[in-house]
Protein backbone atom coordinates (compact mmCIF):
# COMPACT_ATOMS: atom_id res chain seq x y z
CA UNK A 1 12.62 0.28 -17.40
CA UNK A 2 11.83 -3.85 -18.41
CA UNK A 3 13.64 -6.42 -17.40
CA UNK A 4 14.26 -9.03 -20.35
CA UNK A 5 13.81 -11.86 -20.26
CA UNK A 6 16.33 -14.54 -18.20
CA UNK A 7 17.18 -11.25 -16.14
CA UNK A 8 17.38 -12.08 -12.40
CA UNK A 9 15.20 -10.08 -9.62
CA UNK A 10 14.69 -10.18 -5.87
CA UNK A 11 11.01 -9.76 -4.99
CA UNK A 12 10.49 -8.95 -1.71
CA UNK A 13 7.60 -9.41 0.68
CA UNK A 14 6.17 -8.23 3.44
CA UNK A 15 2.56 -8.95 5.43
CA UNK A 16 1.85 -12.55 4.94
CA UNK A 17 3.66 -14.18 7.54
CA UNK A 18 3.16 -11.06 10.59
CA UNK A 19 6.24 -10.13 11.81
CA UNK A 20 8.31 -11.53 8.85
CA UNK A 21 9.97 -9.79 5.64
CA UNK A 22 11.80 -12.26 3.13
CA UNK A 23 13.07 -11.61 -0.33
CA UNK A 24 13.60 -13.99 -2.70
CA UNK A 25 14.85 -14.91 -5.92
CA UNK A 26 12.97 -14.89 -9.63
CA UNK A 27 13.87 -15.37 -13.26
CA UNK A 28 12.08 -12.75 -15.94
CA UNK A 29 9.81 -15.10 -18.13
CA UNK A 30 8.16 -11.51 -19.34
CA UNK A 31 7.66 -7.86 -18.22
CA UNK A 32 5.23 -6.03 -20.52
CA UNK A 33 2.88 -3.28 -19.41
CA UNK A 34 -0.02 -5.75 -18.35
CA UNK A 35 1.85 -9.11 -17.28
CA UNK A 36 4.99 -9.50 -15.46
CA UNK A 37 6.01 -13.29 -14.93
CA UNK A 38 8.52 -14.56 -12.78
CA UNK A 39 9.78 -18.24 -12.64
CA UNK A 40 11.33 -19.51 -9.29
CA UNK A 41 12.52 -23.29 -9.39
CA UNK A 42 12.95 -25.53 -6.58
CA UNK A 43 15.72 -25.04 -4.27
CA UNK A 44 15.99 -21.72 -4.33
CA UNK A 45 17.08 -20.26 -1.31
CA UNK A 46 15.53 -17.54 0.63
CA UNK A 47 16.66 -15.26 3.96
CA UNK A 48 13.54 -13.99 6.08
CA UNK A 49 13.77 -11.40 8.85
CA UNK A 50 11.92 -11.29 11.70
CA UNK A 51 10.50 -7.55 12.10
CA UNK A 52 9.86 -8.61 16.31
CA UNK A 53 13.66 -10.06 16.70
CA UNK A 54 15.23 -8.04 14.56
CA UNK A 55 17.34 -10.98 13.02
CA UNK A 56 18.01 -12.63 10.29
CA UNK A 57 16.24 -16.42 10.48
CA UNK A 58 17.44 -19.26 8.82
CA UNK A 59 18.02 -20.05 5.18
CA UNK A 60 15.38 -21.93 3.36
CA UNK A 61 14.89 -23.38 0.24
CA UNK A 62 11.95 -23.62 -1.99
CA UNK A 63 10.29 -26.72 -2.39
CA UNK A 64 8.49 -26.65 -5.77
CA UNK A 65 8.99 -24.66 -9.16
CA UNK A 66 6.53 -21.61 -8.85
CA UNK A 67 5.38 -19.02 -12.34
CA UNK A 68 4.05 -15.66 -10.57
CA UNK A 69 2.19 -13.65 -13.32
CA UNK A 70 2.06 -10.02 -11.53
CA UNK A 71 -0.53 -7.50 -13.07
CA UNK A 72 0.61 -4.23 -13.11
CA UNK A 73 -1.88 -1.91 -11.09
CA UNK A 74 -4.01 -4.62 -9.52
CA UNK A 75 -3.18 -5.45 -6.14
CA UNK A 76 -3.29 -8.92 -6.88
CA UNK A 77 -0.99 -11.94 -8.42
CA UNK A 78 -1.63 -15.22 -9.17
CA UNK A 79 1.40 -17.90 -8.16
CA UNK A 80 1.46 -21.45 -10.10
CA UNK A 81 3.41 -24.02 -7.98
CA UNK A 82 4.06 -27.28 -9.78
C-alpha cells in the first residue's frame, strides 16, 4: 500500500527518550519504494507516554517545520528542521 501524497500519518516512536513512547503527526510529501518523506510544520501537537508511569504526559507542540526522508530497509532517517 502508498500513501499519496497530502495523506496524513501518525509515526510513532519509541527508544530515544528511555522510558517514553510518543506519536506524532506527518503529511505524505512522497512514498516510493526507496524514499518516504514526511513534512511536520510547527505547532503540531504531540501526546507522549511514559512507559515507567504508565500515563499519558502533557501535550506539546512542535517548534519548527521538520522534512523526514525515511529509507525503506535502512535503519536510518535523516530529519530536516528549518
Amino acid at each position: 500500500m502508498r500513501w499519496r501524497p497530502g495523506d496524513s500519518v501518525v509515526l510513532r516512536n519509541t527508544g530515544f527518550f528511555v522510558g517514553e513512547a510518543w506519536a506524532t503527526p506527518h503529511v505524505v510529501v512522497r512514498d516510493s519504494d526507496d524514499l518516504v518523506e514526511l513534512y511536520r510544520p510547527e505547532g503540531t501537537a504531540y501526546e507522549s507516554w511514559s512507559i515507567t508511569e504508565q500515563r499519558v504526559g502533557p501535550l506539546g507542540k512542535t517548534k519548527m517545520d521538520m522534512l523526514r526522508l525515511m529509507y525503506p530497509g535502512k535503519d536510518y532517517a535523516v530529519e530536516l528542521f528549518f
